[in-house]
PDB file of N, CA and C in Angstrom:
ATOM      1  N   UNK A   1     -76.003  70.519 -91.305  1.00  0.00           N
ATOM      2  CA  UNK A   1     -74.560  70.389 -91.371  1.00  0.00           C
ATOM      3  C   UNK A   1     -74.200  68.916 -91.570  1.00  0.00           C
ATOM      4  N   UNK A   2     -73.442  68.814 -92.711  1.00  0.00           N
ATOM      5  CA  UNK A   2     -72.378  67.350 -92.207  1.00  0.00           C
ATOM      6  C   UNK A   2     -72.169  66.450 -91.583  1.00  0.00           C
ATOM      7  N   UNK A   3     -71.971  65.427 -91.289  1.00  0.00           N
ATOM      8  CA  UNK A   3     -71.517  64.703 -90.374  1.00  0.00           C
ATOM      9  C   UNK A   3     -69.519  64.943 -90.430  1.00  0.00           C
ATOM     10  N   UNK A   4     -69.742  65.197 -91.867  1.00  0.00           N
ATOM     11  CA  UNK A   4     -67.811  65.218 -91.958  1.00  0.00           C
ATOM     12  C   UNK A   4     -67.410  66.702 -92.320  1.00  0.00           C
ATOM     13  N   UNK A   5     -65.999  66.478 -92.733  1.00  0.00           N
ATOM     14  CA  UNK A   5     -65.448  67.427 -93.169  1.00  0.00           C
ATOM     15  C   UNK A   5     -65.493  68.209 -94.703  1.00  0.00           C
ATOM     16  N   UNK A   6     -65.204  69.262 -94.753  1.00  0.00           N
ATOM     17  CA  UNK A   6     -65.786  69.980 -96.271  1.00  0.00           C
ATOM     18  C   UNK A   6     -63.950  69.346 -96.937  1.00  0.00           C
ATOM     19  N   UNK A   7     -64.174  69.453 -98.114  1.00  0.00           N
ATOM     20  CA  UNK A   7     -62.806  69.077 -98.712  1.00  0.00           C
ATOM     21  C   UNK A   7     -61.658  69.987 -98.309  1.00  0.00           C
ATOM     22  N   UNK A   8     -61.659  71.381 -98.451  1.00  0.00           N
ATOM     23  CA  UNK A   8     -61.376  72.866 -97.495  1.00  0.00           C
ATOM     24  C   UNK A   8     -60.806  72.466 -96.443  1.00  0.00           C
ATOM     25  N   UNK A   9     -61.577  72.145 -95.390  1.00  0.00           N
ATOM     26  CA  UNK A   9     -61.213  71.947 -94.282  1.00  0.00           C
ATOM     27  C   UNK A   9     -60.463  70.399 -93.854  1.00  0.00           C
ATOM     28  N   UNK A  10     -60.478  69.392 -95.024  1.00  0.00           N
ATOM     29  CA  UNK A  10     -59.807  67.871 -94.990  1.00  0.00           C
ATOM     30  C   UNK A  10     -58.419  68.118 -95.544  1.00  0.00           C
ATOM     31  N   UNK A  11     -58.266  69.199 -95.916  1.00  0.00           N
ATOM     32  CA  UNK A  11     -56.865  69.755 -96.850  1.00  0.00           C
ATOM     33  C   UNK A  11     -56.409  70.068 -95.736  1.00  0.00           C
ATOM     34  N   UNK A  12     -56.771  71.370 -94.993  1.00  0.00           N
ATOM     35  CA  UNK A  12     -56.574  71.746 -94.200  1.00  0.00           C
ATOM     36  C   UNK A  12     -55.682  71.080 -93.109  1.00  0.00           C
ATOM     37  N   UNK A  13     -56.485  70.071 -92.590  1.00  0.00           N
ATOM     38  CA  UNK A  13     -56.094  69.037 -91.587  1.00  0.00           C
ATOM     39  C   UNK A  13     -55.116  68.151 -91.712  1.00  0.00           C
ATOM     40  N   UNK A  14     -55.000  68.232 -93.543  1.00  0.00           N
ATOM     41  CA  UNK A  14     -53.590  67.179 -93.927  1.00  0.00           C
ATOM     42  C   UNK A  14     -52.937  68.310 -94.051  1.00  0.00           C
ATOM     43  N   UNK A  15     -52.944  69.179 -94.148  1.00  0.00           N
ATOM     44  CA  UNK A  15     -51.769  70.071 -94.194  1.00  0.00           C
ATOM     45  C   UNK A  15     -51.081  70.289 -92.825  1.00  0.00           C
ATOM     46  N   UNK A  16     -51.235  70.288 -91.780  1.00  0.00           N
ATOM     47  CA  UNK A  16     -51.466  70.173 -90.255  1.00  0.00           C
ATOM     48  C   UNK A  16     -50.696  68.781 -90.309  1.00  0.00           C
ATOM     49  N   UNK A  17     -50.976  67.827 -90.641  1.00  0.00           N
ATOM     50  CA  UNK A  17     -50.556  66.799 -90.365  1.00  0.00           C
ATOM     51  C   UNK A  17     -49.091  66.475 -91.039  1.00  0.00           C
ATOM     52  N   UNK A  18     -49.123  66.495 -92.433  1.00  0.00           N
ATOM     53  CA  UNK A  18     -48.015  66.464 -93.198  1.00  0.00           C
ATOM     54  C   UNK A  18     -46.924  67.785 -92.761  1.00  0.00           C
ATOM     55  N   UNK A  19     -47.398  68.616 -92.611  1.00  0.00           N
ATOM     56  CA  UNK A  19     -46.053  69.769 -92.429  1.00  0.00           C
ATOM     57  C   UNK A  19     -45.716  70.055 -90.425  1.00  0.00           C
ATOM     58  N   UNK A  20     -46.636  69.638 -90.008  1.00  0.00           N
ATOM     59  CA  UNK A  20     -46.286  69.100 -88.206  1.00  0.00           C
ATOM     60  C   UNK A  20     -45.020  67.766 -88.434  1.00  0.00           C
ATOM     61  N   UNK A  21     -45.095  66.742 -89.410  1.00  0.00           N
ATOM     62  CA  UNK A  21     -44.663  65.671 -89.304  1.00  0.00           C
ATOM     63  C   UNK A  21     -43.230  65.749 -89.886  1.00  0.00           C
ATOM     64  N   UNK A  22     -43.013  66.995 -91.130  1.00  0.00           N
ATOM     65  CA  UNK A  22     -41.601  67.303 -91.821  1.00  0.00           C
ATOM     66  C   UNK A  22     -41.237  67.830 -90.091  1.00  0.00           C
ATOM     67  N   UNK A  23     -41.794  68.716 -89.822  1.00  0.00           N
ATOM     68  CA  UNK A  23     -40.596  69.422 -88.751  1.00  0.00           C
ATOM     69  C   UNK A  23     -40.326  68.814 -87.606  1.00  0.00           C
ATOM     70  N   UNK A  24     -41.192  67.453 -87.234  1.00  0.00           N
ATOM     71  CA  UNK A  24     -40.586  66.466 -86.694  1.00  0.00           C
ATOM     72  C   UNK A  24     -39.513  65.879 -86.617  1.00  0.00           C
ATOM     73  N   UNK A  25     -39.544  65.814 -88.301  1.00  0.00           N
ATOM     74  CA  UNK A  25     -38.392  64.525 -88.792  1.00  0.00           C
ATOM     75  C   UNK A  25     -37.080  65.764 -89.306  1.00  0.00           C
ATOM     76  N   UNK A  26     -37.411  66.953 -89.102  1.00  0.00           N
ATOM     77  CA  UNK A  26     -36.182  67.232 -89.899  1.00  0.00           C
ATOM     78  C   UNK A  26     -35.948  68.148 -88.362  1.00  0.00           C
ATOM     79  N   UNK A  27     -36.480  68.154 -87.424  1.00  0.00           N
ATOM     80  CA  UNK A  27     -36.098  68.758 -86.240  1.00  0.00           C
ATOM     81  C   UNK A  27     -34.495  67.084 -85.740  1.00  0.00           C
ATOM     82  N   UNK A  28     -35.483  66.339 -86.452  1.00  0.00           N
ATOM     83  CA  UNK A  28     -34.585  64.914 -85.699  1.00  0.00           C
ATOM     84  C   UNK A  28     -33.297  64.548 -86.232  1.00  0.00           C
ATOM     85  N   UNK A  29     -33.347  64.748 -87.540  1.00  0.00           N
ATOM     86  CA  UNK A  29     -32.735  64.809 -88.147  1.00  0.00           C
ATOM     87  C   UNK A  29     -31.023  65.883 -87.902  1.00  0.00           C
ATOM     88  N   UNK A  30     -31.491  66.990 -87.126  1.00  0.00           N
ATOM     89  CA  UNK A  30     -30.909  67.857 -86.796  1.00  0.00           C
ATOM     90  C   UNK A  30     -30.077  67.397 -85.440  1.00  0.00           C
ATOM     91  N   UNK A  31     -31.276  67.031 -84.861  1.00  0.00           N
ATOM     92  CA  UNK A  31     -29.835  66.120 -83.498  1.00  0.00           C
ATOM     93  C   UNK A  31     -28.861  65.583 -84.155  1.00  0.00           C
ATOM     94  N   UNK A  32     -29.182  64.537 -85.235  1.00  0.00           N
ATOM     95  CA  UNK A  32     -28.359  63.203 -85.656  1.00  0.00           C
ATOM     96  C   UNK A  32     -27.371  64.075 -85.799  1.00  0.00           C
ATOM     97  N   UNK A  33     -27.518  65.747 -87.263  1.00  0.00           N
ATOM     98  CA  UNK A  33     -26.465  66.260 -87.556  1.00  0.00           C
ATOM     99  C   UNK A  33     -25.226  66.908 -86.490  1.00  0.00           C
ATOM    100  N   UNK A  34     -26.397  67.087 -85.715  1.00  0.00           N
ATOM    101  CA  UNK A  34     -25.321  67.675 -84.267  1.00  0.00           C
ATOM    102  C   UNK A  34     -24.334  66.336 -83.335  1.00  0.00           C
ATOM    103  N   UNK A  35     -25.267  65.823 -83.345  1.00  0.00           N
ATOM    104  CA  UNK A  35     -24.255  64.428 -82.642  1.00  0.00           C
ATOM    105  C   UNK A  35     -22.949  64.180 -83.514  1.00  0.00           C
ATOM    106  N   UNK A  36     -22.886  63.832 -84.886  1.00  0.00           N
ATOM    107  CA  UNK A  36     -21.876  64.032 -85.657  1.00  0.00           C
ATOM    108  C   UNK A  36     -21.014  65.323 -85.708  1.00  0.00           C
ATOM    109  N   UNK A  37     -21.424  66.189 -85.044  1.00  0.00           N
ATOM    110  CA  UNK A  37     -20.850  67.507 -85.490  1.00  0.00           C
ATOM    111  C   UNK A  37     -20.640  68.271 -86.256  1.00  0.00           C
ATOM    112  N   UNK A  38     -21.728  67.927 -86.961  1.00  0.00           N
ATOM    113  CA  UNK A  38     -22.148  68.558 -88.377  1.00  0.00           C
ATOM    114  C   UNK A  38     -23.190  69.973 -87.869  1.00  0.00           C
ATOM    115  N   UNK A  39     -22.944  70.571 -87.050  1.00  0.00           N
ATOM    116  CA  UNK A  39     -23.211  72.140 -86.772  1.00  0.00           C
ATOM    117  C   UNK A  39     -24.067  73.080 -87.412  1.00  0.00           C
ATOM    118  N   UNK A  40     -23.169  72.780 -89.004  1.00  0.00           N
ATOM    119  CA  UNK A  40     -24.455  74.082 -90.210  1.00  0.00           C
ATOM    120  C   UNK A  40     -25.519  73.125 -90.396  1.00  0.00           C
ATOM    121  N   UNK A  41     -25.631  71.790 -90.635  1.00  0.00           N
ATOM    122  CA  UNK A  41     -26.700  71.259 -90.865  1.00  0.00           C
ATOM    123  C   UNK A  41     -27.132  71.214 -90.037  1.00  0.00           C
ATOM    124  N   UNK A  42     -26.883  70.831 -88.530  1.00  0.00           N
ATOM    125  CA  UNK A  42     -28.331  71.142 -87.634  1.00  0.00           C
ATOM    126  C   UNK A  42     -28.669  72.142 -87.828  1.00  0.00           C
ATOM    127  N   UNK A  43     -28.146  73.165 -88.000  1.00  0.00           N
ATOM    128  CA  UNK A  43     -28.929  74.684 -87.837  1.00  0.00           C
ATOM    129  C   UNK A  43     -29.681  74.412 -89.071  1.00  0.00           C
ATOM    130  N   UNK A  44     -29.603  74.705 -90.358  1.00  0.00           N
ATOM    131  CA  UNK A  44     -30.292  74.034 -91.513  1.00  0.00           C
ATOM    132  C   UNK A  44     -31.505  73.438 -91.408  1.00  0.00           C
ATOM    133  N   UNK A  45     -31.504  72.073 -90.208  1.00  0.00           N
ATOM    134  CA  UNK A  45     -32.563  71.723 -90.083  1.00  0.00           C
ATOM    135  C   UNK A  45     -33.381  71.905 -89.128  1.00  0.00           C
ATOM    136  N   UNK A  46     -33.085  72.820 -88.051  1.00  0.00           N
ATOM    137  CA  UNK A  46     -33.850  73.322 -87.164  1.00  0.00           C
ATOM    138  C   UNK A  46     -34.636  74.154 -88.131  1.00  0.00           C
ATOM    139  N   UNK A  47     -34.000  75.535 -88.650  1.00  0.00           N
ATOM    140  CA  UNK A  47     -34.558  76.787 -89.703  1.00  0.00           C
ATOM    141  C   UNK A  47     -35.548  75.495 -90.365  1.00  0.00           C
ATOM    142  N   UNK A  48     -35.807  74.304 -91.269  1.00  0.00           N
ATOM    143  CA  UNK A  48     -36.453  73.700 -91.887  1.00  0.00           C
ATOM    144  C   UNK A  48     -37.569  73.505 -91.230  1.00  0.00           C
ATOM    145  N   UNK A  49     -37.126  73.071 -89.697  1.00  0.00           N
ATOM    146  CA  UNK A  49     -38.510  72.636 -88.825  1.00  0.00           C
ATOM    147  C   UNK A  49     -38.994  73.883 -88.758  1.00  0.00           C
ATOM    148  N   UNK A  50     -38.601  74.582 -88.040  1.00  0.00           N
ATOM    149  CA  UNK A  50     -39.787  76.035 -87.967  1.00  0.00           C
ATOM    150  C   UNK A  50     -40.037  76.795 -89.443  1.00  0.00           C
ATOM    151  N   UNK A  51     -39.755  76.308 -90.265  1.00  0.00           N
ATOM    152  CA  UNK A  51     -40.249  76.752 -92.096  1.00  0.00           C
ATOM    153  C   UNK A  51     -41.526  75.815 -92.405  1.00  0.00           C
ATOM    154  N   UNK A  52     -41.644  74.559 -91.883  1.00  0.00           N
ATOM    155  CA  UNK A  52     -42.357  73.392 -91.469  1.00  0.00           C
ATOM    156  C   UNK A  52     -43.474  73.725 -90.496  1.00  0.00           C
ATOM    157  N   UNK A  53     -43.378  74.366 -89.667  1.00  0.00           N
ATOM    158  CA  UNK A  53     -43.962  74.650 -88.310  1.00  0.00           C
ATOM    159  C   UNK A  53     -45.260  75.566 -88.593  1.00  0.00           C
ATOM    160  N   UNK A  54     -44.291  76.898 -89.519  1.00  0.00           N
ATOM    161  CA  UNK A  54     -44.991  77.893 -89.963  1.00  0.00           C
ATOM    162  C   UNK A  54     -46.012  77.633 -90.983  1.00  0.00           C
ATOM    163  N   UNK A  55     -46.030  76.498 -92.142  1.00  0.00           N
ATOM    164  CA  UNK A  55     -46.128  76.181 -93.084  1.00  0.00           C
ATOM    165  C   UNK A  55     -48.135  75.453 -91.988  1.00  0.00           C
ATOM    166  N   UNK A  56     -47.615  74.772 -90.936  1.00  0.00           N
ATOM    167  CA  UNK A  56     -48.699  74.122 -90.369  1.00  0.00           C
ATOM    168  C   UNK A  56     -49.770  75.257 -89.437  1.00  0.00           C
ATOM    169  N   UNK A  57     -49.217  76.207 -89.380  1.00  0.00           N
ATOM    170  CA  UNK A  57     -49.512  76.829 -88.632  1.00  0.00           C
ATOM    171  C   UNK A  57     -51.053  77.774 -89.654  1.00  0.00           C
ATOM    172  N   UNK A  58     -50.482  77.968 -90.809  1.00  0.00           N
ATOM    173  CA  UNK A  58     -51.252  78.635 -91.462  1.00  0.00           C
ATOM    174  C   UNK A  58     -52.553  77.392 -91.892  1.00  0.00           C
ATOM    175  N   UNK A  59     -52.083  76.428 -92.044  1.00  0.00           N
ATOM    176  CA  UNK A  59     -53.256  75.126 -92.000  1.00  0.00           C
ATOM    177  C   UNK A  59     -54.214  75.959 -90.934  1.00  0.00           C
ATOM    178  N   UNK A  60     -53.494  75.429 -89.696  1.00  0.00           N
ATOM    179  CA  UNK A  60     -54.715  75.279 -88.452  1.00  0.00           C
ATOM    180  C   UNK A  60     -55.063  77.127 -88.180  1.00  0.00           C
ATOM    181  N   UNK A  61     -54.757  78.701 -89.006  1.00  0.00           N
ATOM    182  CA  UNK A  61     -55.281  79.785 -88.779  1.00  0.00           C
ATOM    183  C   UNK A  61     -55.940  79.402 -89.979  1.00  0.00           C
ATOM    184  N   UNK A  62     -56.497  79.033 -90.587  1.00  0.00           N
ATOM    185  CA  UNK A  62     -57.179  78.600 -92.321  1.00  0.00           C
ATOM    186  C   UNK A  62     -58.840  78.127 -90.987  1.00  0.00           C
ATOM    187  N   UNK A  63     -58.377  77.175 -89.926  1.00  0.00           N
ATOM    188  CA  UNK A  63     -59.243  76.325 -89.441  1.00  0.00           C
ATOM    189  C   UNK A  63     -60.151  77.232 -88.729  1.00  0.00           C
ATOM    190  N   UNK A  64     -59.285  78.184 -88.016  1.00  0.00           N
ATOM    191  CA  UNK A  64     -59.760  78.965 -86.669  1.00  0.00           C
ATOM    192  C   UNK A  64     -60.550  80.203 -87.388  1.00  0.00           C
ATOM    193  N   UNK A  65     -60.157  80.520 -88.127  1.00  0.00           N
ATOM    194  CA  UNK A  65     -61.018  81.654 -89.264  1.00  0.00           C
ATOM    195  C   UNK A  65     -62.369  81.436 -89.565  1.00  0.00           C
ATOM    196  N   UNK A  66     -62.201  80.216 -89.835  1.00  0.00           N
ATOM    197  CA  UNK A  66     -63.364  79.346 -90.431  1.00  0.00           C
ATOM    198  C   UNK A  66     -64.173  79.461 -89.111  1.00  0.00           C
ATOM    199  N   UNK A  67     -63.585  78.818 -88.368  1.00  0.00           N
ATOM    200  CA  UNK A  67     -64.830  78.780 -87.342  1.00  0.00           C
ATOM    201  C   UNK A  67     -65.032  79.792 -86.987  1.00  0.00           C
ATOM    202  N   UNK A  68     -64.444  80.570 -86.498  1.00  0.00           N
ATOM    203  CA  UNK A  68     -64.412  82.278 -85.992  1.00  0.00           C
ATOM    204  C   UNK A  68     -65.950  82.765 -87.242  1.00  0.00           C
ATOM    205  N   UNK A  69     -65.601  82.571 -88.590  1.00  0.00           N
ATOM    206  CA  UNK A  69     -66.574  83.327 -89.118  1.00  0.00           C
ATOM    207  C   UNK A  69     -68.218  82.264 -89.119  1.00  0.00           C
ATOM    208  N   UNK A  70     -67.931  81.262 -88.161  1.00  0.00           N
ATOM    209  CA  UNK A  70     -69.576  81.269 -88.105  1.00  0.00           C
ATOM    210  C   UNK A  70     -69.912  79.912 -88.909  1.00  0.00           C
ATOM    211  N   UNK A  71     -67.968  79.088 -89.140  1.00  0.00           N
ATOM    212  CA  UNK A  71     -68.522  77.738 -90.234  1.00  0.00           C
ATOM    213  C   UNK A  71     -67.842  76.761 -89.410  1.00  0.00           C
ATOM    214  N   UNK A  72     -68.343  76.075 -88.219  1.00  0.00           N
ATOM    215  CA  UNK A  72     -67.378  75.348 -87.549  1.00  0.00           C
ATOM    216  C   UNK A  72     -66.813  73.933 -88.198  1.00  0.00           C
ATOM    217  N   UNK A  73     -66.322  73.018 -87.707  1.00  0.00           N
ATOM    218  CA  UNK A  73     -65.782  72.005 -87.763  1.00  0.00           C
ATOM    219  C   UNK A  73     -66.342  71.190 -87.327  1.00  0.00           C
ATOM    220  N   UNK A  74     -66.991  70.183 -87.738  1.00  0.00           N
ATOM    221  CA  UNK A  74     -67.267  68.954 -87.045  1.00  0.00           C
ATOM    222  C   UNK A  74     -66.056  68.730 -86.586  1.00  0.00           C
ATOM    223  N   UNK A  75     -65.668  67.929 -84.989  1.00  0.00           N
ATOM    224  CA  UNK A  75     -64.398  67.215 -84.613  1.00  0.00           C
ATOM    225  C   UNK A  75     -64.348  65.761 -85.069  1.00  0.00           C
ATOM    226  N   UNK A  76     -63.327  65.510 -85.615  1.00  0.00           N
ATOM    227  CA  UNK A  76     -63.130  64.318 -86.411  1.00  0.00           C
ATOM    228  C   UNK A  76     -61.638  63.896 -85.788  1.00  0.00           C
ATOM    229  N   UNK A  77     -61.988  62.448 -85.640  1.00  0.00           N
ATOM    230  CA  UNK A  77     -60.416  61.581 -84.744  1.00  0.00           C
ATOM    231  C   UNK A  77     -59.440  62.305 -85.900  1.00  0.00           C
ATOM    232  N   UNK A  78     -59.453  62.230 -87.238  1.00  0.00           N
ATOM    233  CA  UNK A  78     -58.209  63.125 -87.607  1.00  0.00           C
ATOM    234  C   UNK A  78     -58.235  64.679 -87.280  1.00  0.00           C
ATOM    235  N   UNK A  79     -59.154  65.229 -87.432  1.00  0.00           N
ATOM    236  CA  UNK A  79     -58.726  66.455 -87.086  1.00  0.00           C
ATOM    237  C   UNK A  79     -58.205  66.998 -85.315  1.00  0.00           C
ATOM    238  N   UNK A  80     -58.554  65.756 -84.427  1.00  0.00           N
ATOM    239  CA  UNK A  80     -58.040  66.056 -82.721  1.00  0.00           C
ATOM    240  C   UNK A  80     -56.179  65.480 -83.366  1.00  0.00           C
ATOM    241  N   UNK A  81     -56.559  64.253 -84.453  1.00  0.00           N
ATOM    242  CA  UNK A  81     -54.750  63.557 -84.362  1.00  0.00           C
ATOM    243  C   UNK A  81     -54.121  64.766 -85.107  1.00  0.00           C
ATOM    244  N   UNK A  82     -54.599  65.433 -85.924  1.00  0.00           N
ATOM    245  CA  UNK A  82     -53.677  67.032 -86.424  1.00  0.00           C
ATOM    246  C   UNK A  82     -53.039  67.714 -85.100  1.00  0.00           C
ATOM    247  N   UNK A  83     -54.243  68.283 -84.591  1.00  0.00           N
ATOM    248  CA  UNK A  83     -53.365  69.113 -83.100  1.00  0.00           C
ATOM    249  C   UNK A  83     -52.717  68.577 -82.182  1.00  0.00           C
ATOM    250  N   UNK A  84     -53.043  67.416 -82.222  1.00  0.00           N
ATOM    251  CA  UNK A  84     -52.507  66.611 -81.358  1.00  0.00           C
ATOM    252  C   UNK A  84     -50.483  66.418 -82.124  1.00  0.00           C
ATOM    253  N   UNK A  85     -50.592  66.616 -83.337  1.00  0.00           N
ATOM    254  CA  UNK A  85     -49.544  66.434 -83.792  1.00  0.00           C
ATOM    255  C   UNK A  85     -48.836  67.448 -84.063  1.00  0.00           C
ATOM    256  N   UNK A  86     -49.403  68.249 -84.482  1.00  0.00           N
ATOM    257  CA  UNK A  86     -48.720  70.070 -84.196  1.00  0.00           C
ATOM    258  C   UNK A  86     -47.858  69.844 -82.824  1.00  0.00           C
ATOM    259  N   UNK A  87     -48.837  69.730 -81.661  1.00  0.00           N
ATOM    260  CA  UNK A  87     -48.095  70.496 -80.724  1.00  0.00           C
ATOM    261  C   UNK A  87     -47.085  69.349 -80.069  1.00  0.00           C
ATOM    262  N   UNK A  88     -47.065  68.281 -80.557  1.00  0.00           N
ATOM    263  CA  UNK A  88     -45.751  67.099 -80.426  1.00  0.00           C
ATOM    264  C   UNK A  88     -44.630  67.463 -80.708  1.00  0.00           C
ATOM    265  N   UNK A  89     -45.222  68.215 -82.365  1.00  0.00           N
ATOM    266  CA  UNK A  89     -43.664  68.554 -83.234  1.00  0.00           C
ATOM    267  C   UNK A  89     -43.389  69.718 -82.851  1.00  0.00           C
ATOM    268  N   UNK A  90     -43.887  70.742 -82.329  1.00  0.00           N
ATOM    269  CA  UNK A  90     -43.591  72.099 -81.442  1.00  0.00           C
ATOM    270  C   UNK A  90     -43.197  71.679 -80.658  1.00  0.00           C
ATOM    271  N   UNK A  91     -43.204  70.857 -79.355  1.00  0.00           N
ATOM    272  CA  UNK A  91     -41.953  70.669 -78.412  1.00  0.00           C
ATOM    273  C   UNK A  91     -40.926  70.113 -78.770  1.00  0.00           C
ATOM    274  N   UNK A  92     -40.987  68.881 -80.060  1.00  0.00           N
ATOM    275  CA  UNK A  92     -40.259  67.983 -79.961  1.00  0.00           C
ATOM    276  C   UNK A  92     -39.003  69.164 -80.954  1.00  0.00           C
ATOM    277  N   UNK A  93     -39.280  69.907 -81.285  1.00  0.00           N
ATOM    278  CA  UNK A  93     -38.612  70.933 -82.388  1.00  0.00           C
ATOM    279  C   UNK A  93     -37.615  71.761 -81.238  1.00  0.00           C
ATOM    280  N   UNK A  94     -38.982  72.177 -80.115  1.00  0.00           N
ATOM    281  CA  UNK A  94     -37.993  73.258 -78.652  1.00  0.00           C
ATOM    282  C   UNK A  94     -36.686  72.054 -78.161  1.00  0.00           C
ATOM    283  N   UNK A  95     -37.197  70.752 -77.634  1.00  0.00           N
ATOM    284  CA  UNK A  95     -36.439  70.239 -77.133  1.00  0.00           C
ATOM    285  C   UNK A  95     -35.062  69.849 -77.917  1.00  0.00           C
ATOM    286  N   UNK A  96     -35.239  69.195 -79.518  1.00  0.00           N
ATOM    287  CA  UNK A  96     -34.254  69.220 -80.358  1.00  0.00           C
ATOM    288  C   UNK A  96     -33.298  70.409 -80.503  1.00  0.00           C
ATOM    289  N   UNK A  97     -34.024  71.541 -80.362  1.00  0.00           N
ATOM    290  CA  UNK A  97     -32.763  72.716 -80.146  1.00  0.00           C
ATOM    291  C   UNK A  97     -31.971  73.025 -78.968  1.00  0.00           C
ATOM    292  N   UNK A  98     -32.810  72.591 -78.257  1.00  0.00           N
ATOM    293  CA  UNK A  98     -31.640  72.645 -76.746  1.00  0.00           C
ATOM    294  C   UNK A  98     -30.579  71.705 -76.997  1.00  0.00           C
ATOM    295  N   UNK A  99     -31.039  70.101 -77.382  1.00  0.00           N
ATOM    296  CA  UNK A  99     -30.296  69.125 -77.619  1.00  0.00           C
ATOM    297  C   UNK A  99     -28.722  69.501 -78.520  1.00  0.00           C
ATOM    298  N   UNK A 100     -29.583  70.066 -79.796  1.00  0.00           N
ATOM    299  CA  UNK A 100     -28.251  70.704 -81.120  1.00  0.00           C
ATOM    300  C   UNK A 100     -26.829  71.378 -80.138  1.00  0.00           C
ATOM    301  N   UNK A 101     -27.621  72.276 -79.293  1.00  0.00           N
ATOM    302  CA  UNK A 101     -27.226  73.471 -78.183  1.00  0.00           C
ATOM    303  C   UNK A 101     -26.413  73.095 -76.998  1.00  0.00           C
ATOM    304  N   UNK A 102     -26.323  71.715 -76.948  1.00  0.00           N
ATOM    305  CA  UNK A 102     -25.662  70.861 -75.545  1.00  0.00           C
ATOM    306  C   UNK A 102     -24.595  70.036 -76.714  1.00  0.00           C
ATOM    307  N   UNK A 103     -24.795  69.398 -77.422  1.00  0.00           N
ATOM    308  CA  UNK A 103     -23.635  69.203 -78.492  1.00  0.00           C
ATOM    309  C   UNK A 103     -22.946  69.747 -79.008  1.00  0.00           C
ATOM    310  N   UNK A 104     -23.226  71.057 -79.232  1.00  0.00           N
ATOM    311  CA  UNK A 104     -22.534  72.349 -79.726  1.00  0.00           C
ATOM    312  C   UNK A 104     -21.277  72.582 -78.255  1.00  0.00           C
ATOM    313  N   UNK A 105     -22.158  72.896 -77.284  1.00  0.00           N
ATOM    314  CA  UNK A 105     -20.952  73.039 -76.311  1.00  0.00           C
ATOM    315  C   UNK A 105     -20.423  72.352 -75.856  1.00  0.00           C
ATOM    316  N   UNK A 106     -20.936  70.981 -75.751  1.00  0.00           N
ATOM    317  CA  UNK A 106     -20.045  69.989 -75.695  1.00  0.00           C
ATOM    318  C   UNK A 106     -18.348  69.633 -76.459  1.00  0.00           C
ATOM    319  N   UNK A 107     -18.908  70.206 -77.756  1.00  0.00           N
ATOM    320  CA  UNK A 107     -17.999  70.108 -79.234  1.00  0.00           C
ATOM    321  C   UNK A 107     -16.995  71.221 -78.945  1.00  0.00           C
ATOM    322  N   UNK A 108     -17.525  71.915 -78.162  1.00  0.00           N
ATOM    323  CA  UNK A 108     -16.370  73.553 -78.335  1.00  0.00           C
ATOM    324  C   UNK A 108     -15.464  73.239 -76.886  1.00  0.00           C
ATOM    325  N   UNK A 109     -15.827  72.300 -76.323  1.00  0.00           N
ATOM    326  CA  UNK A 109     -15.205  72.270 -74.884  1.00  0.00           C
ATOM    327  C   UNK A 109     -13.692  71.581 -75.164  1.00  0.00           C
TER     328      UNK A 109
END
């Protein structure tokens, strides 16, 4: 085996990385719209982050398949900084919607 990653599985891991990192920025993006009171666009960009989310998600079941059928992964500092970044932008996505969700009622009060 390898010391590294197959090209397959380096795609993989940028895909994980790049589409964890949109639903970051467009989860954040979504406060900003809510702080302004711009309402449809947060919602807009929440729906973007979890379109984002999903998009990463199929990266890292691409990963788990792989290993599942018997072809593991060497662990590589990028491939721990992928999951490590998934599950940043998965809270940071939960917490941004509560946030949208406290401006919203704030706005209606």
């Amino acid at each position: 085996m390898s010391d590294t990653m197959t090209q397959e599985q380096l795609e993989a891991v940028m895909g994980l990385i790049i589409n964890a990192g949109n639903a970051k920025s467009d989860a954040m993006e979504a406060i900003q719209a809510a702080k302004t009171g711009d309402f449809v666009l947060a919602k807009e960009k929440l729906e973007a982050a979890d379109q984002a989310l999903v998009e990463a998600h199929h990266s890292q079941t691409g990963l788990l398949t792989e290993e599942a059928s018997g072809n593991p992964m060497n662990v590589t500092l990028l491939a721990v900084h992928s999951q490590d970044h998934l599950m940043t932008s998965i809270t940071f996505k939960d917490l941004a919607t509560e946030v949208v969700e406290i401006y919203e009622r704030l706005g209606n009060e």
